[in-house]
Protein backbone atom coordinates (compact mmCIF):
# COMPACT_ATOMS: atom_id res chain seq x y z
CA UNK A 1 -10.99 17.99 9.54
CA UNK A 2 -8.71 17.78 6.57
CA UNK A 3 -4.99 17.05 6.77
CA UNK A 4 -2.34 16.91 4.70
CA UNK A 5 1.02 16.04 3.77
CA UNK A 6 3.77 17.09 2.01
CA UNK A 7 6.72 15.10 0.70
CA UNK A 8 9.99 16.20 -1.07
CA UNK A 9 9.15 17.07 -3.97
CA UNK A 10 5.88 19.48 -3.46
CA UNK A 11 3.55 16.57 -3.97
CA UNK A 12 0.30 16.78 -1.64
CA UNK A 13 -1.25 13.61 0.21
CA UNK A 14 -4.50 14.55 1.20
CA UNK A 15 -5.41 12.79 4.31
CA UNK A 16 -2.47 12.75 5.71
CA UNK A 17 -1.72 9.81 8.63
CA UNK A 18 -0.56 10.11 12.00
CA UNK A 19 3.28 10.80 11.92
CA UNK A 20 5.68 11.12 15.15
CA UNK A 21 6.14 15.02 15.63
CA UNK A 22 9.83 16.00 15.36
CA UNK A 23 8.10 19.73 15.76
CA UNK A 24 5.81 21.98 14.50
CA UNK A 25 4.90 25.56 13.43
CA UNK A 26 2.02 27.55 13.75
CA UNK A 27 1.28 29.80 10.86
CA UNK A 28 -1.69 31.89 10.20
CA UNK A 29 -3.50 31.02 6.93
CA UNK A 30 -6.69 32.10 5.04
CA UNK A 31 -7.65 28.16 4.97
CA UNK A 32 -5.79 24.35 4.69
CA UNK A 33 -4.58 25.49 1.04
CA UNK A 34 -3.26 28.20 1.99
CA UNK A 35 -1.85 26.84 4.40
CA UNK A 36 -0.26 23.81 2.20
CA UNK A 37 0.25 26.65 -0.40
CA UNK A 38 2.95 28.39 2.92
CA UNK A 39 4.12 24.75 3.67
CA UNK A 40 5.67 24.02 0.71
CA UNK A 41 8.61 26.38 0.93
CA UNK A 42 9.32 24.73 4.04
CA UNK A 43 13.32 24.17 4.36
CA UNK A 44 12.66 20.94 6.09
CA UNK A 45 11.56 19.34 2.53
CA UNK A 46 15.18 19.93 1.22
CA UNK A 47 15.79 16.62 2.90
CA UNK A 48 14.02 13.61 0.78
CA UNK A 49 13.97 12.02 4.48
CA UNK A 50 10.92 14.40 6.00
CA UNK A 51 7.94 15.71 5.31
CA UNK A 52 5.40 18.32 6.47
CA UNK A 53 1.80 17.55 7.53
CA UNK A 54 -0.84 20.49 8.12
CA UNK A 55 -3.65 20.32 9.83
CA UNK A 56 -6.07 22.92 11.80
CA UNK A 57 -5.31 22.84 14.96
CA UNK A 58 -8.18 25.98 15.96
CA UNK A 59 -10.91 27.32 14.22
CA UNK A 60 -10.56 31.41 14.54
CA UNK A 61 -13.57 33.43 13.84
């Protein structure tokens, strides 16, 4: 499964590592770039101190 993450700035790390969870979302996307595409108006990434990784968590049919 692909992850990702995304830093201040808009910047995507494919990939992504394991990070400690401060909380999570669950959005409905098309596919992982749509779902980066959603991620990166996350408020969160105002501060240069976070970031936001996606990843599937469920495959819906």
């Amino acid at each position: 499964m692909r992850h990702s993450r995304i830093p201040p700035g808009g910047a995507v790390e494919n990939n992504g590592g394991s990070n400690p969870t401060a909380g999570y979302t669950i959005v409905e996307a098309k596919d992982i770039d749509d779902a980066v595409a959603k991620a990166r108006d996350c408020p969160i990434l105002m501060n240069p101190a976070f970031s936001v990784e996606v990843a599937p968590i469920i495959e819906m049919m």
